[in-house]
Protein backbone atom coordinates (compact mmCIF):
# COMPACT_ATOMS: atom_id res chain seq x y z
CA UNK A 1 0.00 0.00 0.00
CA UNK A 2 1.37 3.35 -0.97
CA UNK A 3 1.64 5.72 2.09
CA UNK A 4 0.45 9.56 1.94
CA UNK A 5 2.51 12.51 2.02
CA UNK A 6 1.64 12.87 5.18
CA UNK A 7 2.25 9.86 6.55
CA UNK A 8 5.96 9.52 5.05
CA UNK A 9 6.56 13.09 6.42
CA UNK A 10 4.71 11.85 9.82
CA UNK A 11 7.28 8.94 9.65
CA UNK A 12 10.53 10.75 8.74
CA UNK A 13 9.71 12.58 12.01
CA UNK A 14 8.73 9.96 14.40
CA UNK A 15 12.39 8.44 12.94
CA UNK A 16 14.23 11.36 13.50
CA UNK A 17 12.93 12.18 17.06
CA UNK A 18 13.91 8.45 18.31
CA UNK A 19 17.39 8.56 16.31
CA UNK A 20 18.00 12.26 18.39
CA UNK A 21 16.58 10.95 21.59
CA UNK A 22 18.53 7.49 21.55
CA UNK A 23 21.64 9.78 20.98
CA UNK A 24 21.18 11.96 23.95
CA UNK A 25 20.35 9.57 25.82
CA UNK A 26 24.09 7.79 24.63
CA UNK A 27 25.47 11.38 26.07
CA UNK A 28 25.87 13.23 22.20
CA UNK A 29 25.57 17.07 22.32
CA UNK A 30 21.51 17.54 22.64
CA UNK A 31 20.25 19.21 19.56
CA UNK A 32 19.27 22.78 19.51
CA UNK A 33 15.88 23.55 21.63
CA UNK A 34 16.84 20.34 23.60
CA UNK A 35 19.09 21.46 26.13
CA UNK A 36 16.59 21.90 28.66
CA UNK A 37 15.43 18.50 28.70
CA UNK A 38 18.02 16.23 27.91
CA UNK A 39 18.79 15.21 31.32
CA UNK A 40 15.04 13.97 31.93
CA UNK A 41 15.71 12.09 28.23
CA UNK A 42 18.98 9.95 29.66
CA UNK A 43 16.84 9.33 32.99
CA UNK A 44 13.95 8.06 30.92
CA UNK A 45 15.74 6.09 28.99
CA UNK A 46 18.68 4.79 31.23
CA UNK A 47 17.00 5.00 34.52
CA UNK A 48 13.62 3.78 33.52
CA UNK A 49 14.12 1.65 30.56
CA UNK A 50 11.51 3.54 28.46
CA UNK A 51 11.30 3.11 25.07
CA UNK A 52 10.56 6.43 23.32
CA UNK A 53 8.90 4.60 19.85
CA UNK A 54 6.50 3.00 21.97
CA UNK A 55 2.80 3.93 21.25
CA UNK A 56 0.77 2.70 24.06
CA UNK A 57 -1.73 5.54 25.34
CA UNK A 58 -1.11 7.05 28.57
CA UNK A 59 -3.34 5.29 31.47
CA UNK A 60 -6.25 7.12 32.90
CA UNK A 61 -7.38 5.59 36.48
CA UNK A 62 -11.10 3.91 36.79
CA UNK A 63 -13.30 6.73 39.08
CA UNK A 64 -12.52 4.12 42.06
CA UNK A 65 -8.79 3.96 41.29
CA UNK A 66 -8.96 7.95 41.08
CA UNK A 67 -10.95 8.36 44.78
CA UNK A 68 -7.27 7.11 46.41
CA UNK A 69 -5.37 9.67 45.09
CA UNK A 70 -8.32 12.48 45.24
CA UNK A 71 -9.09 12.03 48.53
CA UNK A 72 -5.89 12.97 50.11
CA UNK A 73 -5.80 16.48 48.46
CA UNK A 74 -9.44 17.13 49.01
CA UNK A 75 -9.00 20.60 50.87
CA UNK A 76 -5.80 21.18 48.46
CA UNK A 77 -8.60 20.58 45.23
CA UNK A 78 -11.47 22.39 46.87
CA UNK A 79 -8.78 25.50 47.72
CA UNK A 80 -7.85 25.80 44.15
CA UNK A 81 -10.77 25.61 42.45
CA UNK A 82 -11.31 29.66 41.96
CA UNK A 83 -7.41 29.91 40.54
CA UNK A 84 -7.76 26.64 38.22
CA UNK A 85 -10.74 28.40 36.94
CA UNK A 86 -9.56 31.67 36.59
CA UNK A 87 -6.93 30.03 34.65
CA UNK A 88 -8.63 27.71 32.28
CA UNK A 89 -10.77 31.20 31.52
CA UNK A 90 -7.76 32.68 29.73
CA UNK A 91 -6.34 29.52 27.87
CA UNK A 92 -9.52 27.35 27.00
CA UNK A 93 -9.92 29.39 23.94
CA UNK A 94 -6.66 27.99 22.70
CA UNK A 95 -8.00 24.48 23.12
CA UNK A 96 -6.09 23.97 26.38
CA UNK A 97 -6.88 21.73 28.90
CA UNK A 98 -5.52 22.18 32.61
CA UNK A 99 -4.58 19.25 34.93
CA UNK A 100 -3.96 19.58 38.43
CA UNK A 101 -2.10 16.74 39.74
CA UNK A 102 -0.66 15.17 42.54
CA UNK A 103 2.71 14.39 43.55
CA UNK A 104 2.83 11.26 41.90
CA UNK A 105 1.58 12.85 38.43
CA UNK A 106 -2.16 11.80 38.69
CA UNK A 107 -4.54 14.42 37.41
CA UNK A 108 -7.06 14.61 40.15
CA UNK A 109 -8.65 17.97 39.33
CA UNK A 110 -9.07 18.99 35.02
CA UNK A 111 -10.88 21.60 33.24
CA UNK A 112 -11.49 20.97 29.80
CA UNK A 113 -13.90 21.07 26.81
CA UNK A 114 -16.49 18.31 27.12
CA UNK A 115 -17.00 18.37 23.41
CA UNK A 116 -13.16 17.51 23.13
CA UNK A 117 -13.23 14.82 25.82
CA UNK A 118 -12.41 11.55 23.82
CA UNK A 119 -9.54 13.49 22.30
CA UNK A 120 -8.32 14.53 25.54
CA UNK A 121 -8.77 10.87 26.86
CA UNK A 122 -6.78 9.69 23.97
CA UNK A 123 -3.64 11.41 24.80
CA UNK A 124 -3.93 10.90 28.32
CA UNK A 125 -4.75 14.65 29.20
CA UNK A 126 -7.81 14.43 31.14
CA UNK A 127 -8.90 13.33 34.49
CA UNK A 128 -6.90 10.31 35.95
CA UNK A 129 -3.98 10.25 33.19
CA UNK A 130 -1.22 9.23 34.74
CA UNK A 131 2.03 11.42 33.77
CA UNK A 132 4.88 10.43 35.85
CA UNK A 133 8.03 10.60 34.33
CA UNK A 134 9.10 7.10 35.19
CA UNK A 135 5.73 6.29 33.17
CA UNK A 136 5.40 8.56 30.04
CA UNK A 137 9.13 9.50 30.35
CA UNK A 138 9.88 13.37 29.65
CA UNK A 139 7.00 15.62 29.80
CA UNK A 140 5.58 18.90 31.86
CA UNK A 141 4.25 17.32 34.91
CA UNK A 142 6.76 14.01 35.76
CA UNK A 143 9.64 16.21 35.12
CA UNK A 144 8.24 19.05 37.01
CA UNK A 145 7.77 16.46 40.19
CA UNK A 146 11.39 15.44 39.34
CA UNK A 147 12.79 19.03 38.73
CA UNK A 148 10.66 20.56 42.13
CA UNK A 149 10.64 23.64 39.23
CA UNK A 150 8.60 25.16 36.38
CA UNK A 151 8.81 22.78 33.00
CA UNK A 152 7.71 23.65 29.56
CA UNK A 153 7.60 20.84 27.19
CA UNK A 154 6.96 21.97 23.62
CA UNK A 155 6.12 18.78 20.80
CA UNK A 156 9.38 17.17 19.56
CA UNK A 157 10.75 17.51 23.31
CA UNK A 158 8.75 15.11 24.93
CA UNK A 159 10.93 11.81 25.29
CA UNK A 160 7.97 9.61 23.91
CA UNK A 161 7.28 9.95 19.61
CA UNK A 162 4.09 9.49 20.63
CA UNK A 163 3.40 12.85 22.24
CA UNK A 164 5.24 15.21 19.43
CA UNK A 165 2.25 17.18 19.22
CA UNK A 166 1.41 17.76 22.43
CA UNK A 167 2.91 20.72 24.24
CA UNK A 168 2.51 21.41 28.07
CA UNK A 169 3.55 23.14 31.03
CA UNK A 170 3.93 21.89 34.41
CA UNK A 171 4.25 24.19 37.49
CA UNK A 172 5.23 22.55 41.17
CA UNK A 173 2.65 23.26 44.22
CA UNK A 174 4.50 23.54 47.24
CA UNK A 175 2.76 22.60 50.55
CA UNK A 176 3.12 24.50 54.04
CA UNK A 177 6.18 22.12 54.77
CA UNK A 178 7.82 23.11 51.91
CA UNK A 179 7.67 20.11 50.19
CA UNK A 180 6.19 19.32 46.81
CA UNK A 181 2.45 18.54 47.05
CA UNK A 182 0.74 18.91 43.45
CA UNK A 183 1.53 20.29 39.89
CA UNK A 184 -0.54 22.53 37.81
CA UNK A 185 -0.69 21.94 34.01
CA UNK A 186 -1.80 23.09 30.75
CA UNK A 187 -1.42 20.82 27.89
CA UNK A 188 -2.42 21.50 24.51
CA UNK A 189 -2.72 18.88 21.30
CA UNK A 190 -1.54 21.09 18.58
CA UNK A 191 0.68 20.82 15.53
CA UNK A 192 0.89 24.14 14.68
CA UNK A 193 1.71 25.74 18.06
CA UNK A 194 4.19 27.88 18.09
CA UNK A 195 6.72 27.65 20.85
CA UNK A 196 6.89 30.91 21.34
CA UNK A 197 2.57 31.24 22.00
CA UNK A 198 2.92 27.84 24.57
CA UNK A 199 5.57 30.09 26.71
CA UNK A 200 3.10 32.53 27.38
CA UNK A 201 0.72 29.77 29.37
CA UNK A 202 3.87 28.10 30.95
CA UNK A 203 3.92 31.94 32.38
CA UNK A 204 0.41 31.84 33.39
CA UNK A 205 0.56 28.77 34.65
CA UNK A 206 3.61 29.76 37.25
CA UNK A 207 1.38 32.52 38.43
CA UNK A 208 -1.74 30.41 39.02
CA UNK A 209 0.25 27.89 40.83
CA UNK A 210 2.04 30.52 43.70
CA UNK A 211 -1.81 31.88 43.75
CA UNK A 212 -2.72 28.65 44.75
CA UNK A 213 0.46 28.25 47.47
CA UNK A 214 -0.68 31.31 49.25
CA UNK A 215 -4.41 30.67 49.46
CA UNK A 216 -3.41 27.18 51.03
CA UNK A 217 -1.15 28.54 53.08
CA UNK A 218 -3.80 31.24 54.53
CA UNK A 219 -5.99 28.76 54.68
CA UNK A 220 -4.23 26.64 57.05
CA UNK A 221 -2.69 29.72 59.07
CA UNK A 222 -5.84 31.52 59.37
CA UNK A 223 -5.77 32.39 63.08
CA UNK A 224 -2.16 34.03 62.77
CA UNK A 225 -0.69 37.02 61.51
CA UNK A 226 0.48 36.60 57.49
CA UNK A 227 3.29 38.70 56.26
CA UNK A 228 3.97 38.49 52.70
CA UNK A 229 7.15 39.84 51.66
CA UNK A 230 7.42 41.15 48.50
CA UNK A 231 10.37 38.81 45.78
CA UNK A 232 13.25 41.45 45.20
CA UNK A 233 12.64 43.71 42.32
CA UNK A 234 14.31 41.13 39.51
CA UNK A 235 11.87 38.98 40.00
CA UNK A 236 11.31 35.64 41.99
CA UNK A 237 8.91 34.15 44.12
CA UNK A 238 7.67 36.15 48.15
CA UNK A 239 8.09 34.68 51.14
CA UNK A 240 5.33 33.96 53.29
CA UNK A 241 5.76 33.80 57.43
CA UNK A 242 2.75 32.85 59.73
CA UNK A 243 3.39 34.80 63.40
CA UNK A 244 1.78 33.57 66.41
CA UNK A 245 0.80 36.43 69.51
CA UNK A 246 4.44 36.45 70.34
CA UNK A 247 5.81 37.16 67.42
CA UNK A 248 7.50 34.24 66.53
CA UNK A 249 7.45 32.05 62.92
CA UNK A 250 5.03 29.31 63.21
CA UNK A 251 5.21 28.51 59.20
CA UNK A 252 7.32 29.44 56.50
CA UNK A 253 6.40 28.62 52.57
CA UNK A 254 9.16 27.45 50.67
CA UNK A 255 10.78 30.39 49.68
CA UNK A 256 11.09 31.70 53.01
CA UNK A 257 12.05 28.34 54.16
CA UNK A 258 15.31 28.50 52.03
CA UNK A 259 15.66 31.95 51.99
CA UNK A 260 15.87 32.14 55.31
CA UNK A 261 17.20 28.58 56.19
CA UNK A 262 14.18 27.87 58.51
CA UNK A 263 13.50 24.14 58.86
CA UNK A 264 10.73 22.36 60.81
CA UNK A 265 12.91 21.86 64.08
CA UNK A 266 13.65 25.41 64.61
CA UNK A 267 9.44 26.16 63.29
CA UNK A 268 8.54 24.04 66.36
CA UNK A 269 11.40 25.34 68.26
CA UNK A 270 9.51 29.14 68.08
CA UNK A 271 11.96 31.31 65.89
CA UNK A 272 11.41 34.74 67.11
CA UNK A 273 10.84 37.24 63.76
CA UNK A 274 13.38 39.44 65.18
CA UNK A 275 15.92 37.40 65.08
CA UNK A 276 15.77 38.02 61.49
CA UNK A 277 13.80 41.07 61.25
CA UNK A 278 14.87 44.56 63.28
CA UNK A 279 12.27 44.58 65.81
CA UNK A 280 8.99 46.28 65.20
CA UNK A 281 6.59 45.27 67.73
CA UNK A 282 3.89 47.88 67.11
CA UNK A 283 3.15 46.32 63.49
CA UNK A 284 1.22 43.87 65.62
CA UNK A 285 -0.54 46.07 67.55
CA UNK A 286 -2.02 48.14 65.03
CA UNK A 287 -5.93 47.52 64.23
CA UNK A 288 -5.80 48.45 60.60
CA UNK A 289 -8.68 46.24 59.01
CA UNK A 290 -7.23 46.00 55.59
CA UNK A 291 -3.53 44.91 55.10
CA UNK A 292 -0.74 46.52 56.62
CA UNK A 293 2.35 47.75 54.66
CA UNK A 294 5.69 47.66 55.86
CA UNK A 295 9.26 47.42 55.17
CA UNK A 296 11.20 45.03 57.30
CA UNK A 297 14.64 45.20 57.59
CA UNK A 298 16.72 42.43 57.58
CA UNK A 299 19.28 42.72 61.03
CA UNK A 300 22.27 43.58 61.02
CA UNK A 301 22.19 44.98 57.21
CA UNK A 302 21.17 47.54 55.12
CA UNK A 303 18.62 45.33 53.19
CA UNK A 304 14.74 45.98 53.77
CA UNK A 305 11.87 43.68 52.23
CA UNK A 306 8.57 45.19 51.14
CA UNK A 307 5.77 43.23 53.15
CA UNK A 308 2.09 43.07 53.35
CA UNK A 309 0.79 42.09 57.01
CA UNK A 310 -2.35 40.33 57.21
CA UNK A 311 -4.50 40.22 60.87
CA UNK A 312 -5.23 37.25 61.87
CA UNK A 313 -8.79 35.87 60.65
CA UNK A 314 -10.41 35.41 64.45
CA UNK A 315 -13.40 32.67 64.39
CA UNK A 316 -16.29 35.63 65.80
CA UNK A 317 -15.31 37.83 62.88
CA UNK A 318 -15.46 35.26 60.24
CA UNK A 319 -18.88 34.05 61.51
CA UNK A 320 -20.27 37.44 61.43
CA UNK A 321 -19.01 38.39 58.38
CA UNK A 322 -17.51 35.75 55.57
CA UNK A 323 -16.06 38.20 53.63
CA UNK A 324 -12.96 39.20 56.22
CA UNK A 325 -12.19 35.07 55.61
CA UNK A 326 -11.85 35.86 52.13
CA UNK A 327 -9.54 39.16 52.59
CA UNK A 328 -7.43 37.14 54.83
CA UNK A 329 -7.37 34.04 52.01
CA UNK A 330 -6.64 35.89 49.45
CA UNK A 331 -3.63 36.01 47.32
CA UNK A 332 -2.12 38.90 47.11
CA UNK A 333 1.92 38.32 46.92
CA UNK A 334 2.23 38.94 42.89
CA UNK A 335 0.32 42.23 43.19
CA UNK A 336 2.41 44.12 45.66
CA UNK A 337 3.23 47.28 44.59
CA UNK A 338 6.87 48.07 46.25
CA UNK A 339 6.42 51.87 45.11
CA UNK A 340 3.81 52.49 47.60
CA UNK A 341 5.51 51.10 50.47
CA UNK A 342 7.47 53.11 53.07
CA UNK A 343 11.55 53.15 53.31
CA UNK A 344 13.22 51.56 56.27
CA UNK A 345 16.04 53.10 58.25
CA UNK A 346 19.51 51.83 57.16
CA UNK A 347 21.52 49.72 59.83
CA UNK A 348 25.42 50.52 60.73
CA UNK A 349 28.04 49.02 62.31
CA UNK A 350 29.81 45.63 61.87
CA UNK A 351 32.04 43.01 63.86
CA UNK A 352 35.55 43.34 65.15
CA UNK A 353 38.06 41.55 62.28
CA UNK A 354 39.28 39.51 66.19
CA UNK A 355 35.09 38.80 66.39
CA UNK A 356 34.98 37.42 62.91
CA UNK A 357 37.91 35.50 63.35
CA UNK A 358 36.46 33.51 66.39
CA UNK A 359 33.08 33.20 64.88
CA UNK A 360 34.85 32.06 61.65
CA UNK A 361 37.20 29.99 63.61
CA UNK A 362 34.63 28.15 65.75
CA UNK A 363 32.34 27.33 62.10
CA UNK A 364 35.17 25.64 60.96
CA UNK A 365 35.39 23.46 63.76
CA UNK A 366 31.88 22.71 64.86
CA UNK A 367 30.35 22.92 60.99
CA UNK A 368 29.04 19.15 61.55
CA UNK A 369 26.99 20.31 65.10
CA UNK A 370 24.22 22.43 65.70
CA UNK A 371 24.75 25.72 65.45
CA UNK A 372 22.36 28.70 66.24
CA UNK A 373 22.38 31.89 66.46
CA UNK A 374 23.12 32.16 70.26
CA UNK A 375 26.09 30.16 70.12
CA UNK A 376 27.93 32.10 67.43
CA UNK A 377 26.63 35.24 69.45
CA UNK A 378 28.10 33.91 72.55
CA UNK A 379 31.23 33.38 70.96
CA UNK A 380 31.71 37.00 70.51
CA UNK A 381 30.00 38.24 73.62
CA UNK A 382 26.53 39.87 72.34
CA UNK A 383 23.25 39.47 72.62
CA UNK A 384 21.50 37.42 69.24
CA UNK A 385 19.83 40.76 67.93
CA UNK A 386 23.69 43.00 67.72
CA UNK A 387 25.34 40.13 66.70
CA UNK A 388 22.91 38.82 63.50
CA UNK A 389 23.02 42.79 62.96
CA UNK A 390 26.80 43.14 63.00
CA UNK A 391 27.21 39.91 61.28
CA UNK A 392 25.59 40.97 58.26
CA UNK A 393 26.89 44.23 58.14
CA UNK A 394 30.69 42.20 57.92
CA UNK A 395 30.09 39.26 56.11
CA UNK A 396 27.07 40.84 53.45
CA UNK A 397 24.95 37.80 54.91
CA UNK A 398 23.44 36.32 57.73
CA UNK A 399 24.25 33.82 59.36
CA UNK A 400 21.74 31.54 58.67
CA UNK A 401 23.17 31.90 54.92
CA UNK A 402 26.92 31.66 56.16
CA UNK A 403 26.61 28.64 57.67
CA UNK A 404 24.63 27.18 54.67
CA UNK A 405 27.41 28.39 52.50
CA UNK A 406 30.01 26.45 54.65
CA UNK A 407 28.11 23.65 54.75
CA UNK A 408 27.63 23.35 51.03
CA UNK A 409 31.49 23.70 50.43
CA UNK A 410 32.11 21.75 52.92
CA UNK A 411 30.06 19.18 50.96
CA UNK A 412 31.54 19.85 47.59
CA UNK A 413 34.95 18.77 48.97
CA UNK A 414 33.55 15.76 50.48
CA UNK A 415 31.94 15.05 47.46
CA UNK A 416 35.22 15.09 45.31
CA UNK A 417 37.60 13.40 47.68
CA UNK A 418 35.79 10.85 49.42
CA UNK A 419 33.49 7.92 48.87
CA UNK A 420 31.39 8.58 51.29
CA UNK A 421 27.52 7.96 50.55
CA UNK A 422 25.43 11.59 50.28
CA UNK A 423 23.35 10.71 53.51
CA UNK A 424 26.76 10.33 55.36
CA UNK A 425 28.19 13.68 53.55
CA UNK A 426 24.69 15.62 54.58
CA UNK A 427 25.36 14.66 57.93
CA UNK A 428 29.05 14.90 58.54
CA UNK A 429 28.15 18.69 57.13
CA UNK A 430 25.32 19.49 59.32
CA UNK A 431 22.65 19.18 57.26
CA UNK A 432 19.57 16.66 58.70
CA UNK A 433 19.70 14.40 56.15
CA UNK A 434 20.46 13.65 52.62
CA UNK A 435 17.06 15.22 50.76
CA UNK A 436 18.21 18.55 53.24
CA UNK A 437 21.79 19.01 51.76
CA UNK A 438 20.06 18.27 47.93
CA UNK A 439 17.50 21.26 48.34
CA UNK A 440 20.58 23.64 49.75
CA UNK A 441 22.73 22.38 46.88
CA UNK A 442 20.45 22.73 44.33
CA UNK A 443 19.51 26.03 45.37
CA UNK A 444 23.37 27.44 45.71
CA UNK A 445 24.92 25.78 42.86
CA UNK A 446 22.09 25.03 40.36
CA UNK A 447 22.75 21.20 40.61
CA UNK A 448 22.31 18.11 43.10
CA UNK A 449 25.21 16.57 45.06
CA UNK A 450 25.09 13.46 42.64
CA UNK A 451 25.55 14.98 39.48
CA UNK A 452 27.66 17.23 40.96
CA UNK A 453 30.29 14.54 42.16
CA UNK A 454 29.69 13.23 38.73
CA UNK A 455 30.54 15.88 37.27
CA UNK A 456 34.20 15.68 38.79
CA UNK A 457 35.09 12.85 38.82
């Protein structure tokens, strides 16, 4: 049987996209456009044994297979609902579909075109698909849960032939813990899309998914104080803090968590906000109904943060009147306007260089303990509050920072002259354990402790 134009040109592609992927996957120089995924092609291929020519359809669960997964997100689902909406608004016109998913790549939540729904079943982007990477090998939601980061996967990047046409974006939902609870996803089956067009959802689709951060993370700190500090002016992600009566951090998102190097031991602990803030005690005992702006400066530096401080949403006033619940819910980090707010005072003043030798000094030796803030300051002889200030006005960080940075090089020389296993390494450097050191390293150096020791040896 003769084959149509179309289907030799169909072929020649389908050819061409397995002879590029086998070849990454060998370690050959990825092809232009391919940069960006080729690491998720070698782990598909090496780690997983997928086979990128194979043509099964994605699975989609049975409605009883689907209640396991659902049910553990419920409040996550039902929280989202107004930004998944809000999103699918702006991109259904496109023909997009949007996928909410959980950490192990289910779609448990989906908005999409009933009209379109056998096509949507077909290629595995509707309710239930399962899109793990370990499953469907390189594509916007496994490698997202792999990644912990925004992915954009346009057609002929995908690992599998099979989804050439299909381009999506995958953006990470981080839980109050910090850790990785859902992904948010638009996926479009579309020849013709332009790569350029799909990066403006994988944009909106960022957005929706810190939207859908901060409402969770009101939701669950309702009865505290919120401050939402404003990402530096070249762009980023805010932190989020919840404050209990006395002023200390009761939960961090995960920007603040790493940005501040707060972990769930010192959270429980009762970190006061002034040991990383210069105190300001009458921003919580103001009785401003809306939100409060602020600048908090950072101690011991001249660095500020633009914040918006949220009242605590008291039971008697949400009863009376549901709308303050929905002020206090609301998202309202990405609209922050940082030329309203009001300047902070400038900080002075800076450690002895015989201080920051004996603070430098005692890191060195004690990097593998726990080490806190009133140690190092009782090194030197001041209280927690001069010494963080002083600190940072020597070093350029604080300490919470320094001692991550000695940690992580620390590590890196582990890494490169020892066999040690990363779990040992994480804790002969003072991290907690091995998945602790791999967000720090990531986060400083742009890779994780295994490829990194790869990468040297």
């Amino acid at each position: 049987m003769e084959l149509s134009e179309h289907s030799v040109r169909s072929l020649g592609t389908i050819v061409g996209h397995v002879e590029h992927v086998c070849s990454v996957a060998e370690g050959a120089t990825p092809p232009p456009g391919i940069e960006s995924v080729s690491s998720s092609w070698q782990r598909s291929a090496k780690k997983y044994g997928l086979d990128p020519i194979d043509s099964k359809a994605p699975r989609i669960l049975t409605p009883a297979e689907l209640k396991n997964f659902r049910e553990p997100l419920d409040r996550l689902i039902f929280s989202a609902q107004e930004e998944i909406d809000q999103l699918y608004e702006v991109v259904r016109e496109a023909g997009y579909t949007v996928l909410f998913c959980d950490s192990s790549g289910v779609a448990v939540a989906h908005r999409g075109e009933l009209t379109r729904a056998r096509e949507f079943q077909y290629w595995g982007t509707w309710l239930g698909g399962v899109w793990s990477e370990e499953v469907e090998g390189t594509n916007g939601i496994g490698t997202c849960i792999v990644d912990e980061q925004p992915v954009t996967v346009h057609k002929s990047q995908h690992f599998r032939s099979r989804h050439i046409n299909l381009s999506c974006s995958g953006a990470p939902v981080f839980g109050v813990d910090g850790q990785l609870i859902a992904v948010l996803d638009v996926s479009a089956i579309d020849p013709e899309l332009s790569e350029r067009a799909h990066a403006l959802t994988g944009a909106l689709t960022v957005r929706s998914a810190r939207a859908i951060e901060e409402r969770f993370f009101r939701e669950q700190f309702r009865r505290e104080w919120i401050v939402a500090i404003a990402p530096p002016q070249g762009g980023g992600a805010g932190m989020l803090l919840a404050i209990d009566g006395n002023q200390r951090i009761v939960g961090a998102n995960r920007v603040a968590r790493t940005s501040l190097m707060l972990d769930d031991r010192g959270l429980r602990a009762g970190i006061s906000l002034w040991s990383i803030f210069e105190r300001d005690v009458e921003l919580f005992r103001r009785q401003d109904r809306t939100d409060i702006t602020a600048q908090l400066l950072i101690a011991g530096s001249n660095d500020s943060r633009s914040a918006l401080v949220t009242r605590p949403d008291h039971p008697m006033r949400a009863s009376s009147n549901p709308t303050n619940c929905n002020l206090h819910t609301r998202p309202r980090l990405g609209s922050i306007d940082i030329s309203t707010l009001p300047q902070a005072q400038q900080a002075h003043g800076g450690l002895s260089p015989r201080a920051m030798r004996r603070v430098r000094e005692y890191v060195e030796v004690h990097l593998g303990e726990s080490i806190d803030l009133s140690i190092l300051a009782g090194v030197v002889g001041l209280s927690v509050h001069h010494f963080a200030r002083q600190f940072k006005q020597s070093v350029g960080v604080t300490p919470h920072v320094y001692l991550i940075q000695k940690r992580i090089e620390r590590a890196q020389e582990m890494l490169v002259q020892t066999d040690l296993s990363l779990a040992e390494i994480a804790i002969a450097v003072g991290f907690f354990d091995q998945g602790h050191l791999a967000r720090h390293f990531r986060y400083v150096l742009g890779t994780t402790p295994r490829d990194f020791r790869w990468s040297q040896r």
